[in-house]
Protein backbone atom coordinates (compact mmCIF):
# COMPACT_ATOMS: atom_id res chain seq x y z
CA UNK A 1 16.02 -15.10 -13.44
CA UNK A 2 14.88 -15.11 -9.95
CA UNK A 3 12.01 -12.93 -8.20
CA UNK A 4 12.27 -12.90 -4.52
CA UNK A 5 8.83 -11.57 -2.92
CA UNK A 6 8.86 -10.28 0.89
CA UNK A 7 5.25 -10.97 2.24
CA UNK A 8 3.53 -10.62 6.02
CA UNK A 9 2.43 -13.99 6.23
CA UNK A 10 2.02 -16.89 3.06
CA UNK A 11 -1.47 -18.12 4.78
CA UNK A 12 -3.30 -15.10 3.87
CA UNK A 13 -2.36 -14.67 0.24
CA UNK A 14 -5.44 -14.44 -2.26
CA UNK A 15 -5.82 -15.44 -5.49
CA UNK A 16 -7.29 -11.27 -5.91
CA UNK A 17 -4.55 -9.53 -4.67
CA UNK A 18 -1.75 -7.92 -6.73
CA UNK A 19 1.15 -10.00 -5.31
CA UNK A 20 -0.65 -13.42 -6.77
CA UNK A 21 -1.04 -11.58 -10.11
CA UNK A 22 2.72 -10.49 -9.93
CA UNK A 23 3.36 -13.56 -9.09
CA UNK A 24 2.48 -15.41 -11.98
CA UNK A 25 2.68 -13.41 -14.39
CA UNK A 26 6.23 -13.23 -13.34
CA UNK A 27 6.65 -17.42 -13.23
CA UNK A 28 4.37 -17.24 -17.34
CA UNK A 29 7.85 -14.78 -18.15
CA UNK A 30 10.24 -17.69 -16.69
CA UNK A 31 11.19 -16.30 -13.34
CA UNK A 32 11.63 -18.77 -10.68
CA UNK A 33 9.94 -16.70 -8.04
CA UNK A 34 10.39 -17.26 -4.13
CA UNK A 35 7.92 -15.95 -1.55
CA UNK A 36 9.88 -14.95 1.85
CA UNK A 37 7.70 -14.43 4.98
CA UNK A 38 9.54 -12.45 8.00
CA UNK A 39 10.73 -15.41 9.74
CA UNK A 40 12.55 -16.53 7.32
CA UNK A 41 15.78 -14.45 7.18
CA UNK A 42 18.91 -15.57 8.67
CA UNK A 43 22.91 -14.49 8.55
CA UNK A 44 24.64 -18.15 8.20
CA UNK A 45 27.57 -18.38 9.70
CA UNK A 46 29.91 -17.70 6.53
CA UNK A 47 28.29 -14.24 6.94
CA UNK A 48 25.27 -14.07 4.01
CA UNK A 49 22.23 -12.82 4.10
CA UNK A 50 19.66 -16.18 3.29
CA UNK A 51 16.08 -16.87 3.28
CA UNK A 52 14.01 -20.18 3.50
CA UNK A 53 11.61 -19.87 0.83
CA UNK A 54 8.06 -21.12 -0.57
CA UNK A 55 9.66 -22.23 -3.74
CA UNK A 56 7.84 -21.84 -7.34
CA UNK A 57 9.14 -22.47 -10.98
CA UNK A 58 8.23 -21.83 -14.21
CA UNK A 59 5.42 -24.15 -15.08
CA UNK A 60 4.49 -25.52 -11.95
CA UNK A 61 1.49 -23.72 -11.22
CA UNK A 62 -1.60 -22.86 -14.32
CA UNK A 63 -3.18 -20.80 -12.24
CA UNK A 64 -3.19 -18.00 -9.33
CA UNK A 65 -5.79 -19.97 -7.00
CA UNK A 66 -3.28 -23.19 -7.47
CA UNK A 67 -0.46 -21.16 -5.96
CA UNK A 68 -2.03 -19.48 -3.23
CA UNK A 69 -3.44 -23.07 -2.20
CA UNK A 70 0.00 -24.16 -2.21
CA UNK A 71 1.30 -21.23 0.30
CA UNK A 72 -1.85 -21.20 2.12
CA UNK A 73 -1.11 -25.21 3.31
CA UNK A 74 2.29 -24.69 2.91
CA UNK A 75 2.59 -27.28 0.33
CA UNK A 76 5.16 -25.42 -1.84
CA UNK A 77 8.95 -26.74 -1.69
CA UNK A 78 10.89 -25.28 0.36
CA UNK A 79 14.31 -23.73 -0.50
CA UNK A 80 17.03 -21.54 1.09
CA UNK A 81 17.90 -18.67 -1.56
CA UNK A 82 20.87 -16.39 -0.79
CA UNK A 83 19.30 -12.79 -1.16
CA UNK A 84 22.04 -11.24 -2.93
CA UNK A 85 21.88 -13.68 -5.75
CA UNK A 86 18.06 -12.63 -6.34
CA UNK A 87 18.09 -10.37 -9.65
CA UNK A 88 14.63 -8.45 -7.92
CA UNK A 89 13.20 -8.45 -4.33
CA UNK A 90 9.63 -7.38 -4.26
CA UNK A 91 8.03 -6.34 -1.27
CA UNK A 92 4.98 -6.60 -0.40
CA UNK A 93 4.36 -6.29 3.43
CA UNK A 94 1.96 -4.92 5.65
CA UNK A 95 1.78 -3.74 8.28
CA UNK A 96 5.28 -2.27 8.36
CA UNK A 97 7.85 -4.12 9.45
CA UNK A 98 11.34 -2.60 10.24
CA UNK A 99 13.04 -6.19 10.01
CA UNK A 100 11.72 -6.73 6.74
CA UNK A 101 12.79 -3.49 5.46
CA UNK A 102 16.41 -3.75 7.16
CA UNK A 103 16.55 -7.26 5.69
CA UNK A 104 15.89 -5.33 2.25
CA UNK A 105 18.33 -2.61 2.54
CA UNK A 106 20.91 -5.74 3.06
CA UNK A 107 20.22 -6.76 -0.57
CA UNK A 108 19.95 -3.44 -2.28
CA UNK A 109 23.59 -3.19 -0.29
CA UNK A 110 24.99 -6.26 -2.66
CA UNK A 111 23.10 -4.33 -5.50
CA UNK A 112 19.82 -6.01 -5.94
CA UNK A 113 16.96 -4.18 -7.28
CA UNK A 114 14.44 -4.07 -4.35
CA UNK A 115 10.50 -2.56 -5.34
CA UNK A 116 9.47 -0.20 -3.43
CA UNK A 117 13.23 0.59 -2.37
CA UNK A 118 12.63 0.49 1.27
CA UNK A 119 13.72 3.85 2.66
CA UNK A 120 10.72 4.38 -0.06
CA UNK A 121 8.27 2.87 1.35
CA UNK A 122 9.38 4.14 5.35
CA UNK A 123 8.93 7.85 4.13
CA UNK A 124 6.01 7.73 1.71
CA UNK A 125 4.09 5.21 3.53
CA UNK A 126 4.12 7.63 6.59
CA UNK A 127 0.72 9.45 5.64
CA UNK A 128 3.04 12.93 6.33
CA UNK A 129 4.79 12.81 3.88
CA UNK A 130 1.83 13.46 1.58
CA UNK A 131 0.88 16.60 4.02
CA UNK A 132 4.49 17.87 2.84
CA UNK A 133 3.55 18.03 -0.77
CA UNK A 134 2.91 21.70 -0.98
CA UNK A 135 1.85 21.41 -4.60
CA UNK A 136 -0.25 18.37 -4.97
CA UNK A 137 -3.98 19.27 -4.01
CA UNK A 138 -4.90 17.77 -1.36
CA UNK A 139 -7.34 18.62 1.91
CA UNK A 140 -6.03 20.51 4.34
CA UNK A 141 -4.44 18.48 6.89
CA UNK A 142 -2.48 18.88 10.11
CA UNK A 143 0.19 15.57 11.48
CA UNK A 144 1.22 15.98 14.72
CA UNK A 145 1.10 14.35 17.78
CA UNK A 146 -0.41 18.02 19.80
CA UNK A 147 -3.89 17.27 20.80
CA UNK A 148 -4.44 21.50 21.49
CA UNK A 149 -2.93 22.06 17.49
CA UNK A 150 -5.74 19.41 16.69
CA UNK A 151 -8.10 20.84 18.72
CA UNK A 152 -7.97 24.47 17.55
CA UNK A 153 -7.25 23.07 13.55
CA UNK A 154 -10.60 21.09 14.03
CA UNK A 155 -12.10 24.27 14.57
CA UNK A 156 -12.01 25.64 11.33
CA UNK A 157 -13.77 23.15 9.08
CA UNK A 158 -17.84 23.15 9.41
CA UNK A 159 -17.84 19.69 7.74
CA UNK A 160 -15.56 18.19 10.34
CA UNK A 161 -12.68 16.51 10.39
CA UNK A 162 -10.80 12.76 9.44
CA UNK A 163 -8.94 11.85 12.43
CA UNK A 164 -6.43 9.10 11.49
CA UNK A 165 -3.16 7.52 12.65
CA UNK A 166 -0.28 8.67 10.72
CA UNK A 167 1.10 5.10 10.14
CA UNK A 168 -2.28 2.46 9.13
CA UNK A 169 -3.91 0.90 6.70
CA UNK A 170 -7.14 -0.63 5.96
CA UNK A 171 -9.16 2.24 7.40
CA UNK A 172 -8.02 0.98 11.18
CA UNK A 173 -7.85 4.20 13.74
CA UNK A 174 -10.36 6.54 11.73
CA UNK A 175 -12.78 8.46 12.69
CA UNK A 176 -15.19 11.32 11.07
CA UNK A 177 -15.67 13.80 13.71
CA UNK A 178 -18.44 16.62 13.15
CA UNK A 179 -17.79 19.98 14.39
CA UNK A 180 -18.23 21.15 17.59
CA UNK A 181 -18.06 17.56 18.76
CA UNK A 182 -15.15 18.27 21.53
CA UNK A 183 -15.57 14.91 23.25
CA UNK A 184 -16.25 12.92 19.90
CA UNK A 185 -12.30 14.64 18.78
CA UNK A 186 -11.02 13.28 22.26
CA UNK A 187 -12.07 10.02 21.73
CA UNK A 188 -10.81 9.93 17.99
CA UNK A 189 -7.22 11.25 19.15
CA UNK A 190 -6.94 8.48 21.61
CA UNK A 191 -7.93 5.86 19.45
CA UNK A 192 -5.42 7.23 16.19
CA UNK A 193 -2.47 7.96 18.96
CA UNK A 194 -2.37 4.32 19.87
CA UNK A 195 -2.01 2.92 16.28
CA UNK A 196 1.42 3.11 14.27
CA UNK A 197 3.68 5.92 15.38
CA UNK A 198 1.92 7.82 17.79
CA UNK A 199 1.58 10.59 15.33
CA UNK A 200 -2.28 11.77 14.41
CA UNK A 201 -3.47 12.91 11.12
CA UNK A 202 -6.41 15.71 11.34
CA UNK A 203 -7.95 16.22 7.65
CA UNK A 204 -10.59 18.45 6.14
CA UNK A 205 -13.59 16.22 5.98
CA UNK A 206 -14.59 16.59 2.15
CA UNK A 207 -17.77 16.32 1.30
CA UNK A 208 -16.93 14.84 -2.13
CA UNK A 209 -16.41 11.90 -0.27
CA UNK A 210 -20.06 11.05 -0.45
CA UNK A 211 -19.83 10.34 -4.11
CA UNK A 212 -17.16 7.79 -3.91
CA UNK A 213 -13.18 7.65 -3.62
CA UNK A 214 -11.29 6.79 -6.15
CA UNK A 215 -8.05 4.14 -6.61
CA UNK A 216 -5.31 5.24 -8.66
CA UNK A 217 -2.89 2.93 -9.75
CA UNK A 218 0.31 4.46 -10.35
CA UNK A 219 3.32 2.23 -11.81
CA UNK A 220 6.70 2.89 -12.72
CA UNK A 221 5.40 7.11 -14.11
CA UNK A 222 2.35 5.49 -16.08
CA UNK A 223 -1.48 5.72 -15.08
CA UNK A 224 -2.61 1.55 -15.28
CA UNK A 225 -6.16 2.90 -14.51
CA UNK A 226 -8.50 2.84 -11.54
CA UNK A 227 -11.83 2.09 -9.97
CA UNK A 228 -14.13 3.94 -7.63
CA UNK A 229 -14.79 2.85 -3.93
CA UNK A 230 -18.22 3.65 -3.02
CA UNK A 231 -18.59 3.36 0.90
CA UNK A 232 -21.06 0.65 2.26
CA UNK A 233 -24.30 1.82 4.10
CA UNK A 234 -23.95 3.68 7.41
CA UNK A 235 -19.83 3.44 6.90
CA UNK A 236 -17.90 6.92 6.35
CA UNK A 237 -14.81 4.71 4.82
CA UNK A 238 -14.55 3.76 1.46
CA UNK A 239 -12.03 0.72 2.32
CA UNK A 240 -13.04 -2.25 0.42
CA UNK A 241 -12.79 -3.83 3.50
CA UNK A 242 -15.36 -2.14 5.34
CA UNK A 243 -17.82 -3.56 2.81
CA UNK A 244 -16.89 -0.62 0.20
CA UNK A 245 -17.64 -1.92 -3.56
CA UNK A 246 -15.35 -1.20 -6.42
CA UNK A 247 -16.99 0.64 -9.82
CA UNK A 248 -15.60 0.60 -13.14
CA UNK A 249 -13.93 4.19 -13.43
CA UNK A 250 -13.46 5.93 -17.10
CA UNK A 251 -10.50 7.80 -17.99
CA UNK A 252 -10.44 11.15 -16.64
CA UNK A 253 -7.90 14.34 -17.51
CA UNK A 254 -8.35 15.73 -14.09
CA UNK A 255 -6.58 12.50 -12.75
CA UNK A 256 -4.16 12.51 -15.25
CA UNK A 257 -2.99 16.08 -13.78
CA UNK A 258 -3.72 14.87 -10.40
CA UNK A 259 -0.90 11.87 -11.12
CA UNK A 260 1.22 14.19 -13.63
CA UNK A 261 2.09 16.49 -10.18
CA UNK A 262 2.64 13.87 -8.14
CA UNK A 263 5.00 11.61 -10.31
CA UNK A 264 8.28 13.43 -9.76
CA UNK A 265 7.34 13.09 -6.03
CA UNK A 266 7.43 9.14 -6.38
CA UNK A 267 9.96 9.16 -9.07
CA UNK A 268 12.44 11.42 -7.13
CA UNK A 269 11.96 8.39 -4.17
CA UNK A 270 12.64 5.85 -6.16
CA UNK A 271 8.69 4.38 -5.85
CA UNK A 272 7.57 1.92 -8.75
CA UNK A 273 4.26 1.08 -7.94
CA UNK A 274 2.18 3.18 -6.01
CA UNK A 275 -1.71 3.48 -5.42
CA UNK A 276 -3.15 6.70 -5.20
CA UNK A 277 -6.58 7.55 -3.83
CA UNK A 278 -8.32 10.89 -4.94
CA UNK A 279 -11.23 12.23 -3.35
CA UNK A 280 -13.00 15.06 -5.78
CA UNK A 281 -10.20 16.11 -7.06
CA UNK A 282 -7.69 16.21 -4.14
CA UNK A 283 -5.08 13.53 -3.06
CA UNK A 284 -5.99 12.25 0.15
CA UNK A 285 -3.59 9.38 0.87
CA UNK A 286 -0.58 7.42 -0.90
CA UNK A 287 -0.09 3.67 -0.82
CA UNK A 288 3.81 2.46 -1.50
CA UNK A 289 4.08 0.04 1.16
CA UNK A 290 1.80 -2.38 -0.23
CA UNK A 291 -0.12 -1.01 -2.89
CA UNK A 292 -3.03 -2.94 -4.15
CA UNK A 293 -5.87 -2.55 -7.17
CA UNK A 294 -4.45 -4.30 -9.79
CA UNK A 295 -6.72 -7.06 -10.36
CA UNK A 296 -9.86 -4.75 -10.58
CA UNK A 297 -8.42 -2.80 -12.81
CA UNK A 298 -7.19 -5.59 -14.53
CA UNK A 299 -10.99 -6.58 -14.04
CA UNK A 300 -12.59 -3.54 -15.31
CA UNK A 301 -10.02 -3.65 -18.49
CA UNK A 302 -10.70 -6.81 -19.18
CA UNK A 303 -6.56 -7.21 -19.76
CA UNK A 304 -3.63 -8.37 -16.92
CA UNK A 305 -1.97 -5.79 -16.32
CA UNK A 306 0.20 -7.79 -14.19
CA UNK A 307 2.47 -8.79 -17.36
């Protein structure tokens, strides 16, 4: 069996992140499993679809440090694999990249499984398509690319407003703007326009948000657990990037409920893994394109999750 994983770039892969746990686990099951960074594609000239490959087999790595060493130096064999002869292609990209994706449809055309599927992962990562989901609660929240619509919809909420690009990740492009702050809005609209699509998320500012945000993650219809994000000092964001630290979070109903109305959503797209974040008790953004999580929950539940 062979695992084929799309990345952005083998340099940056760490031994935390959810690919790396994937990744092994997948090569302790007996998958030879081949990482593919965007460069790498190519039609030959009998007409398929290959990929030059950082190459891994069963029982050639103990460890998930040892193999992101080995694609961080680019000491891992290299080997062209023909995409439609990989029995899964996982990808796990980001920022977005359209080549990547088309590259992806190519295989799911000679029927391999590809997770997210990316059509997927275009539409769901695309923070409107969450603003769509008239029955999942979530703040109020206006995408467009109007700066009077956000203008007058800023007006409404005496909290403020999130101001965010409609296309991001990683907390890049957002801004908290208080009300009445006309200038402050300006500024914020400017600075989410020029990230992603050119489209501008405007979201009720909740105040919930002081208490934490929480990390769903969401795979294949089942509820793997989740932590809680609580923002570093003098930061509005909860990214764990930003300095936010990640707290053991206990079972809850409410986010059961939260996930039980949003599942046919993902399931009806074809998403398999998915990570959810919930502020209070309102969705406030989905994460298919590259979801991430898994090793603090694995972490927190003291079990891998990743097999």
């Amino acid at each position: 069996m062979r695992l084929g994983i799309a990345i952005t770039r083998a340099s940056n892969v760490d031994a935390s992140w959810s690919t790396a746990h994937i990744a092994l686990a997948a090569l302790e099951a007996g998958f030879q499993v081949r990482f593919i960074e965007p460069w790498d594609y190519e039609v030959d000239r009998a007409g398929r679809l290959v990929a030059r490959a950082h190459a891994f087999d069963p029982g050639e790595v103990d460890t998930r440090e040892e193999l992101c060493q080995r694609l961080q130096r680019r000491s891992a064999r290299r080997r062209f694999v023909e995409l439609a002869r990989l029995d899964t292609l996982l990808v796990r990209i980001n920022p977005l990249d359209t080549a990547v994706l088309t590259w992806a449809m190519h295989a799911e055309l000679h029927g391999v499984p590809v997770l997210n599927p990316p059509l997927a992962a275009l539409l769901t990562s695309h923070k409107g398509w969450l603003a769509s989901l008239k029955d999942v609660p979530r703040p109020a929240t206006l995408v467009t690319r109007s700066r009077a619509a956000m203008q007058v919809f800023a007006m409404d909420y005496p909290e403020g407003v999130i101001v965010k690009p409609a296309r991001s990740s990683g907390g890049k492009g957002i801004a908290w703007v208080r009300h009445g702050r006309e200038h402050e809005l300006d500024v914020a609209i400017d600075q989410a326009r020029a990230i992603g699509d050119g489209y501008v998320v405007v979201q009720q500012y909740l105040p919930e948000a002081e208490e934490g945000e929480k990390r769903l993650v969401w795979l294949d219809g089942h509820f793997l657990g989740g932590y809680v994000r609580q923002r570093a000092p003098g930061e509005f964001r909860h990214n764990l990037k930003r300095g936010g630290l990640p707290e053991n979070l206990p079972h809850d109903e409410e986010d059961q409920r939260l996930l039980d109305k949003l599942t046919p959503h993902l399931r009806q797209q074809g998403i398999w893994f998915a990570g959810i974040d919930v502020i209070g008790r309102r969705v406030v953004e989905i994460n298919t394109l590259n979801p991430g999580g898994l090793h603090l929950v694995s972490e927190f539940s003291k079990q891998d999750l990743a097999k």
